[in-house]
Protein backbone atom coordinates (compact mmCIF):
# COMPACT_ATOMS: atom_id res chain seq x y z
CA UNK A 1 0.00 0.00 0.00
CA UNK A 2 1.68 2.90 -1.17
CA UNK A 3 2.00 6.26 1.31
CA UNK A 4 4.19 8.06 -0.93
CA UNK A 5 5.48 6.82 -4.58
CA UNK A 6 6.76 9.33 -6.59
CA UNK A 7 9.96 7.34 -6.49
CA UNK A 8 11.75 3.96 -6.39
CA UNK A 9 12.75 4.15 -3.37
CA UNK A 10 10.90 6.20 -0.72
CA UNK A 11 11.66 7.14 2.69
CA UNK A 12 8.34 5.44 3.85
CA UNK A 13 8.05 1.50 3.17
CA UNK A 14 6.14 0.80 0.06
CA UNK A 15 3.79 -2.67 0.50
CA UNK A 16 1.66 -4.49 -1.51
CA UNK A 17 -0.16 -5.24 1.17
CA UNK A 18 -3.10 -5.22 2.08
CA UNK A 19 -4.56 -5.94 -1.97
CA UNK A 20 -3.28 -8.35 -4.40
CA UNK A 21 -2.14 -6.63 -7.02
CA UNK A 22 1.11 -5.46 -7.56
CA UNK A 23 2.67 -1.79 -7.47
CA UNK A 24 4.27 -1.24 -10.65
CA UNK A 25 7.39 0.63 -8.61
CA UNK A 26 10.03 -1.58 -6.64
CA UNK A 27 11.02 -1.09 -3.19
CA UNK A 28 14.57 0.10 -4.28
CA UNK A 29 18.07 -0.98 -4.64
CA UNK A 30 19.38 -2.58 -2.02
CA UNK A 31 15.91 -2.71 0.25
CA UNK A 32 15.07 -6.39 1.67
CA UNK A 33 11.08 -5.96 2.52
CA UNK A 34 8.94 -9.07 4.15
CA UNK A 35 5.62 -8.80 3.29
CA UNK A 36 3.01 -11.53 5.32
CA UNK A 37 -0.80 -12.14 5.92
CA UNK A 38 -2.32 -14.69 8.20
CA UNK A 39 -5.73 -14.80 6.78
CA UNK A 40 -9.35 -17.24 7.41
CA UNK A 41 -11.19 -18.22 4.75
CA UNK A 42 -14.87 -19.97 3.81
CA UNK A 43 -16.57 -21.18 0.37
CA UNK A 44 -19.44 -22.23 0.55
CA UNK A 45 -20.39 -24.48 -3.36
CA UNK A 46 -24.13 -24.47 -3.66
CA UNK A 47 -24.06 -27.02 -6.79
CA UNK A 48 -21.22 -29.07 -5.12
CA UNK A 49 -23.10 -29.18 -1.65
CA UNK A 50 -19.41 -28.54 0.10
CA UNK A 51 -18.45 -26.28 2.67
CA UNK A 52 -14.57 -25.28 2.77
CA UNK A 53 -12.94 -23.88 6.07
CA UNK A 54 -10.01 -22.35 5.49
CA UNK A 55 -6.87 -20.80 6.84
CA UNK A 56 -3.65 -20.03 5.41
CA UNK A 57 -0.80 -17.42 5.18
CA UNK A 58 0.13 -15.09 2.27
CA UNK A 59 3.98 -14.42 2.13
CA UNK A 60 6.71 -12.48 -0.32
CA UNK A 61 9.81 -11.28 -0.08
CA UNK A 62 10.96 -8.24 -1.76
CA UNK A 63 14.54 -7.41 -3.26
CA UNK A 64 15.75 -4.13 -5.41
CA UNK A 65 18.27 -5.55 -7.43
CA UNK A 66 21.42 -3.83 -9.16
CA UNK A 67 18.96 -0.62 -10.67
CA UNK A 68 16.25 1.45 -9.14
CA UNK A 69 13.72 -0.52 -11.48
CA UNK A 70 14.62 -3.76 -10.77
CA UNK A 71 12.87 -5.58 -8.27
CA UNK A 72 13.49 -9.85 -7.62
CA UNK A 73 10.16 -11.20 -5.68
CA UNK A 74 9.76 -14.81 -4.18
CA UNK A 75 5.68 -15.01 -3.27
CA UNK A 76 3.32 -17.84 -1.87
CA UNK A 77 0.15 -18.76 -0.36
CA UNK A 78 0.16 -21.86 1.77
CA UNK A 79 -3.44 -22.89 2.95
CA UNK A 80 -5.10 -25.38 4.83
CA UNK A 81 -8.86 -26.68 4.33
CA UNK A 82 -11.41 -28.86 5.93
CA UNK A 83 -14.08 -29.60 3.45
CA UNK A 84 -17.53 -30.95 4.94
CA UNK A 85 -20.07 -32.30 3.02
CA UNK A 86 -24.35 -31.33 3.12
CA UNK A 87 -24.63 -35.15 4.36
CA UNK A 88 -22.14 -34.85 7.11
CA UNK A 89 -20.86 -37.96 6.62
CA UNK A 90 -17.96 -36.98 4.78
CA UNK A 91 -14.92 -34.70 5.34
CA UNK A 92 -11.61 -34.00 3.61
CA UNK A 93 -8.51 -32.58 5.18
CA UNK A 94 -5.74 -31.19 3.09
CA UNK A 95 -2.60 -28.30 3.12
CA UNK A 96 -0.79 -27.22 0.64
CA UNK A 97 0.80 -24.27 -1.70
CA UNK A 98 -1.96 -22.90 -3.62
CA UNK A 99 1.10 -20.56 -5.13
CA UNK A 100 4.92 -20.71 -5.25
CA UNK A 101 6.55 -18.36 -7.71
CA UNK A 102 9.89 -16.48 -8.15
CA UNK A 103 10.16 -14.12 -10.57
CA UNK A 104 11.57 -9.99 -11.60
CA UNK A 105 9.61 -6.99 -12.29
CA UNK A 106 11.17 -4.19 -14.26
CA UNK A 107 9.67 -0.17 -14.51
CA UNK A 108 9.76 0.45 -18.08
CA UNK A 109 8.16 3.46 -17.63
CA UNK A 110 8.76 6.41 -14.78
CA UNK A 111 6.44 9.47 -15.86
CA UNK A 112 7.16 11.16 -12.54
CA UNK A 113 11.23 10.77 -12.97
CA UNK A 114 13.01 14.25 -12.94
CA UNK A 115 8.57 15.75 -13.52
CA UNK A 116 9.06 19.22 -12.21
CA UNK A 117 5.40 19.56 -12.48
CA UNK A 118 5.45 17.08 -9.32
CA UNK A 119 7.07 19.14 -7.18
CA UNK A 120 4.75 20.93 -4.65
CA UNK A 121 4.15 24.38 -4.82
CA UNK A 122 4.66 26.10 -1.70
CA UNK A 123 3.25 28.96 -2.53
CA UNK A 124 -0.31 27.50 -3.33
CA UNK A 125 -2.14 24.53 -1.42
CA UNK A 126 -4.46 24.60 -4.02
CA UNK A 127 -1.80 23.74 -7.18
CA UNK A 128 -0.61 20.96 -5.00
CA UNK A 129 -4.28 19.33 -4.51
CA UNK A 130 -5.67 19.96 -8.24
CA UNK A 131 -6.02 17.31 -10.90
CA UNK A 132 -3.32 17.70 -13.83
CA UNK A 133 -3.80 16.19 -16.96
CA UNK A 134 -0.32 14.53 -16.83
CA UNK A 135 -1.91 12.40 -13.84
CA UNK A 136 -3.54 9.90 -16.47
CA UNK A 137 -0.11 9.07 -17.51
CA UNK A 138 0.59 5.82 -15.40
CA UNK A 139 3.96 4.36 -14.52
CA UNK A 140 4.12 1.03 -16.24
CA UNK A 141 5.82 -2.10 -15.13
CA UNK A 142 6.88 -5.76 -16.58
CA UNK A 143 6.73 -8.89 -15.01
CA UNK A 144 7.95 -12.32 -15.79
CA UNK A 145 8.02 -15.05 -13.00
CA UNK A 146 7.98 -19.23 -12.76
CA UNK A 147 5.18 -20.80 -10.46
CA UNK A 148 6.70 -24.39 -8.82
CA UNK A 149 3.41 -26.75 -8.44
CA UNK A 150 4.26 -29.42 -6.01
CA UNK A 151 3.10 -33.41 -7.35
CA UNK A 152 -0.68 -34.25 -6.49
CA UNK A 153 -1.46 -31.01 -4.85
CA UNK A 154 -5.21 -31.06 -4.16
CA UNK A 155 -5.68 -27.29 -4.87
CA UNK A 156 -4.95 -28.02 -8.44
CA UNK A 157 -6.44 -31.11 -9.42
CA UNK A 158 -8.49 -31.28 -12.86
CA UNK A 159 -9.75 -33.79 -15.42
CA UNK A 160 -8.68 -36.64 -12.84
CA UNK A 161 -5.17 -35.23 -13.21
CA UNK A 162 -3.14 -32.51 -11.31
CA UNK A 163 -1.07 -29.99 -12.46
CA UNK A 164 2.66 -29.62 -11.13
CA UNK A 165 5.95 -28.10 -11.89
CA UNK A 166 7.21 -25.29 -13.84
CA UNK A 167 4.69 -22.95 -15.76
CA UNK A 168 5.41 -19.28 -16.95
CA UNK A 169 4.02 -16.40 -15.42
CA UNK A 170 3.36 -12.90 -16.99
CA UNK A 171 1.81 -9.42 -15.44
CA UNK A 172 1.93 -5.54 -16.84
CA UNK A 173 1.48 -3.25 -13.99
CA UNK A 174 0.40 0.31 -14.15
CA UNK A 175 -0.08 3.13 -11.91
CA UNK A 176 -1.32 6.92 -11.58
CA UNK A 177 -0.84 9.01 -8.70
CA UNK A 178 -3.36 11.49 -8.38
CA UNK A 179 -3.45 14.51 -6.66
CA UNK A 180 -4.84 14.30 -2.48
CA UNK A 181 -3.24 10.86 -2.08
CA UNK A 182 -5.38 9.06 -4.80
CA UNK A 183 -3.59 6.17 -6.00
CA UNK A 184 -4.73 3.37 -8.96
CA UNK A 185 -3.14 0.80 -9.81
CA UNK A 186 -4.19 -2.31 -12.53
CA UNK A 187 -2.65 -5.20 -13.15
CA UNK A 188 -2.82 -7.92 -16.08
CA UNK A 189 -1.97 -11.20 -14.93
CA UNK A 190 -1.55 -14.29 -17.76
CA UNK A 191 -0.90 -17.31 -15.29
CA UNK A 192 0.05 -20.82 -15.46
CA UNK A 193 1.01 -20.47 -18.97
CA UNK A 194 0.41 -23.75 -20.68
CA UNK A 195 -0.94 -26.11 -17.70
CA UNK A 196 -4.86 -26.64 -17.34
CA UNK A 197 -4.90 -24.29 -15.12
CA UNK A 198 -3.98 -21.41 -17.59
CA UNK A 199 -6.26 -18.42 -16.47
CA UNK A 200 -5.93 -14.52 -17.26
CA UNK A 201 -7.16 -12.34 -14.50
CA UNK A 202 -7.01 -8.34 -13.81
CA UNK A 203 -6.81 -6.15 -10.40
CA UNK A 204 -7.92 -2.39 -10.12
CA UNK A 205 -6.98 -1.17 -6.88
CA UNK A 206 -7.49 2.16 -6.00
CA UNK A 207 -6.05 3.69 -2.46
CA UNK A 208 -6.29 6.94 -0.62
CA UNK A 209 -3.99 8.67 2.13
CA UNK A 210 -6.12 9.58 4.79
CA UNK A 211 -3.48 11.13 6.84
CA UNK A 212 0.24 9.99 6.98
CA UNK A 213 -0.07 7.17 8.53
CA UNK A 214 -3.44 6.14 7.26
CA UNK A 215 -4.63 4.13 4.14
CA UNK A 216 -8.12 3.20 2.74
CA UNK A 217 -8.38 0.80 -0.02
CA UNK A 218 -10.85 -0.97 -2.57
CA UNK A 219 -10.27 -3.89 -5.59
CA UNK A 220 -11.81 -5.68 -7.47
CA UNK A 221 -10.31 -9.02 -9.16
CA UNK A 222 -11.87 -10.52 -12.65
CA UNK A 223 -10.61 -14.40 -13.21
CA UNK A 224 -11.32 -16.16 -16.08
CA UNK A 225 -10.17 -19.57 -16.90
CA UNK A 226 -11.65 -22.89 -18.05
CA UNK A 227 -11.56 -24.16 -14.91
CA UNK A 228 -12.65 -21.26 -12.59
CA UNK A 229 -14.03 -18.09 -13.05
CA UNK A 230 -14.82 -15.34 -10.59
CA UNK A 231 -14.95 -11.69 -9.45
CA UNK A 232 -13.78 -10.81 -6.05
CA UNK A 233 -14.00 -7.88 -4.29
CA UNK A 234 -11.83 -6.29 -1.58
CA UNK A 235 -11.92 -3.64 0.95
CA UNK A 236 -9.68 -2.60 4.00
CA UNK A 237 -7.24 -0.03 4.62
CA UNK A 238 -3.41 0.10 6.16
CA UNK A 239 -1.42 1.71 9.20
CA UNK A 240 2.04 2.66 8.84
CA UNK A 241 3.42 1.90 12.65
CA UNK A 242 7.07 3.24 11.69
CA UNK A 243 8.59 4.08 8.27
CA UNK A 244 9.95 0.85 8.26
CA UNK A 245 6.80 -1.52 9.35
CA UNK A 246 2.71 -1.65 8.07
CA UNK A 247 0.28 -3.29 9.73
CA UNK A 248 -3.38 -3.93 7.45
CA UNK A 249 -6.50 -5.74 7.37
CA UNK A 250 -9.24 -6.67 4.55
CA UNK A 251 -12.43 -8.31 3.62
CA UNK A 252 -12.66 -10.29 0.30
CA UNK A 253 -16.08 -11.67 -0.91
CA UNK A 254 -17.85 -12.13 -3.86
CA UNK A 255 -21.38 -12.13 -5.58
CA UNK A 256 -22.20 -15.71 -6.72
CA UNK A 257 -22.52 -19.43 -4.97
CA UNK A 258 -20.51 -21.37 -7.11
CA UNK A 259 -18.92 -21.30 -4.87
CA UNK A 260 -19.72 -17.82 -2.60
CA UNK A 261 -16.53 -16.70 -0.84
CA UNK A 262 -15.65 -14.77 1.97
CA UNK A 263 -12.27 -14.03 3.55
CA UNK A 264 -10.61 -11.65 6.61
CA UNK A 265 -7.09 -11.36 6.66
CA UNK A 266 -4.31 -9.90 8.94
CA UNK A 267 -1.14 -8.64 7.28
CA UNK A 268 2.14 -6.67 8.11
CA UNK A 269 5.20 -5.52 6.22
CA UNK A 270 8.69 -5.01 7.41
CA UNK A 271 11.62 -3.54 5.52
CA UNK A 272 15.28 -3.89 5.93
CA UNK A 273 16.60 -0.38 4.68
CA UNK A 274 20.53 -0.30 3.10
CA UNK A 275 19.37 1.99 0.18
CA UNK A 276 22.08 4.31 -0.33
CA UNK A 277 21.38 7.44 -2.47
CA UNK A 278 24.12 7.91 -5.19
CA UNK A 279 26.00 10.89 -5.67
CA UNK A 280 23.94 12.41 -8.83
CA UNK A 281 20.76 13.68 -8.18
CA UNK A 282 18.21 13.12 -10.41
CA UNK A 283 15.54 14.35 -8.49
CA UNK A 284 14.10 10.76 -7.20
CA UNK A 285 16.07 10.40 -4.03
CA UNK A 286 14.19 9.71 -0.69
CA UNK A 287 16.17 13.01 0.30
CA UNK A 288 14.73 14.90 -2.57
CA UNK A 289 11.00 13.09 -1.85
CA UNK A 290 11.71 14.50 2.29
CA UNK A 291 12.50 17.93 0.83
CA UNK A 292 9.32 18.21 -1.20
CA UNK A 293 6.95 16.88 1.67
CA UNK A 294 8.74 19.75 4.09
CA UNK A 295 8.47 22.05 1.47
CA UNK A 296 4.64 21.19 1.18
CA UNK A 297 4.23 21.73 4.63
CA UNK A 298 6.00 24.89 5.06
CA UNK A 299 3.78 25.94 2.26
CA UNK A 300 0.78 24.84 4.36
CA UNK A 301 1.73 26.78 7.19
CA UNK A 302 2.52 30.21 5.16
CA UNK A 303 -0.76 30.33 3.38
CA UNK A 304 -2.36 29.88 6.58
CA UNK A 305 -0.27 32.76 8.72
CA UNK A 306 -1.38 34.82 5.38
CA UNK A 307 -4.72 34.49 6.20
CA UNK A 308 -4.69 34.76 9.88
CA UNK A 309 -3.27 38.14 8.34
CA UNK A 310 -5.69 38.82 6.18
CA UNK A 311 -8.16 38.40 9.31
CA UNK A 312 -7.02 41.17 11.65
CA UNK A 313 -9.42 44.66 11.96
CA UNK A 314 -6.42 47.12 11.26
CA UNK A 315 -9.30 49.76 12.08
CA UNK A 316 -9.62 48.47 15.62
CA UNK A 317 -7.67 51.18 17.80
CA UNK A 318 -7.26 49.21 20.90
C-alpha cells in the first residue's frame, strides 16, 4: 500500500499489502522488505453441496536488485482446508501451496522521474491538490516469473489429473498518482502459462492517504479460466506503525454461490533499509521526496499565517 510513490525508493516502506495486485514501482536498490498475511477463509459451493474452512498465510519477499527498477520477488500462499459435506458424513482434510513463484519486475516506464510539475508548490495549497492532466499518464511495469506446483497437490487437481511443476508467469502493472493521495493501480496477470490451469485475471486497486499514517483501499479481481471463473472484491485499509513496518487488514467476498466466498485477513510488512542514495541527483532520491513533503508543509503553514493576516481589523484602535 503505497504512502508516498513518486519514487523507487521512498523514505516510507512501500507494500503491496493489504490488496493483491502489484505496485508497478520496486522497493529500491538494495531494500530487503517481508511482506506476510495470516488470513481465514470460507466457500461455501451451492451445486457441489461442500463447505470449505479455510486458513492459510500469504507471504513475499521483496529485493531491489542492481537498478532502481529492478525488483526480484519470491511469493506464496500456503493454505489449509477442511471440506464438509451437506450429508455430514464426509470430510476432507488437506494443506498445501496454492502458489509458489519467483520471478523480476522491471519499470519500463517512470512518468514522474526528474517531472518538475510534481514538485509541490509552496506557494499555493491549491496547485498541489488539483487534478493535472499529466496524472492519467501511469507508470508502467513488466513482469515475468515461474510458479513451482508441487506433485498431487489437491488445490490443483483437474480432469482426474493434477497440475505440477514449472509454468510461466506474466503481469503488466500500471499506476497513476493522483493529486490528495489518490492512488490506482491495474494489473494484467496471464498465469500458469500452458498447464490446465492457464487463467488470465485483472486487479484495479485504487487507495487513498487519509493522513500519513493512514490508508483506505478498494479492488476488485476478474478471473477467467476454463476451470474457474470469478470476481472478487476487496476492501480494508493500512497503518504505517514506523517508516519501516505496516500493519493492514481486509475483507474479500464475492457475488455468486458457485462457490460464494468470503475471507478476513491480517497482514504486516517489514523492511530492511541499506538503500544508499548515489552521488547524482536526479531528483528521485528519498532526500529529494523529504524535501518536497517539508516544502509542502512549510507551504501549508505560510498560506495559513497569510490568512490569519488577512483576518485582523487594522481599524480596531485598541
Amino acid at each position: 500500500m503505497a504512502f508516498s510513490a513518486y519514487s523507487q525508493y521512498t523514505e516510507v516502506i512501500n507494500s503491496n499489502r493489504p490488496g493483491v495486485s502489484k505496485s508497478a514501482f520496486s522497493v529500491g536498490t538494495n531494500v530487503v522488505q517481508f511482506e506476510v498475511g495470516p488470513y481465514i477463509l470460507n466457500e461455501k459451493h451451492q451445486l457441489q453441496d461442500t463447505k470449505d474452512n479455510s486458513f492459510g498465510v500469504d507471504f513475499a519477499a521483496r529485493y531491489g536488485l542492481l537498478w532502481p527498477q529492478l525488483e526480484i520477488n519470491v511469493e506464496g500462499t500456503f493454505q489449509s482446508t477442511k471440506r464438509t459435506y451437506s450429508s455430514g458424513i464426509n470430510e476432507d482434510k488437506y494443506s498445501n501451496f496454492k502458489t509458489l513463484t519467483i520471478g523480476a519486475k522491471y519499470l519500463v516506464y517512470d512518468p514522474y522521474k526528474n517531472a518538475e510539475e510534481e514538485k509541490p508548490d509552496i506557494y499555493s495549497w491549491k496547485a498541489n491538490h488539483s487534478f493535472k492532466w499529466n496524472q492519467l499518464i501511469p507508470a508502467v511495469a513488466v513482469y515475468a516469473g515461474a510458479n513451482f506446483d508441487t506433485k498431487d497437490n489437491p488445490f490443483l487437481e483437474v480432469n482426474g489429473g493434477y497440475v505440477e511443476g514449472f509454468s510461466p508467469k506474466v503481469m503488466v502493472a500500471t499506476q497513476n498518482n493522483f493529486a490528495s493521495g489518490w492512488v490506482l493501480v491495474t494489473n494484467f496477470i496471464l498465469d500458469r502459462i500452458g498447464t490446465d490451469r492457464s487463467d488470465f485475471s485483472f486487479l484495479i486497486t485504487l487507495t487513498k492517504s487519509i493522513t500519513d499514517q493512514w490508508v483506505l483501499f478498494g479492488e476488485t479481481q476478474g478471473i477467467s479460466g476454463d476451470y474457474y471463473a470469478d470476481n472478487l472484491f476487496r476492501f480494508g485499509g493500512a497503518y504505517l506503525w514506523s517508516r519501516n513496518f505496516q500493519l493492514d487488514t481486509a475483507l474479500t467476498f464475492n457475488a455468486k454461490d458457485t462457490p460464494s466466498v468470503f475471507g478476513v485477513t491480517l497482514g504486516a510488512s517489514y523492511r530492511l533499509d541499506f538503500h544508499k542514495d548515489k552521488e547524482e541527483d536526479d531528483g528521485t532520491s528519498a532526500k529529494d521526496e523529504l524535501e518536497r513533503r517539508e516544502n509542502k508543509a512549510r507551504g501549508k503553514n505560510k498560506n495559513k499565517r497569510k490568512k490569519e493576516n488577512l483576518d485582523v481589523d487594522f481599524n480596531d484602535e485598541n
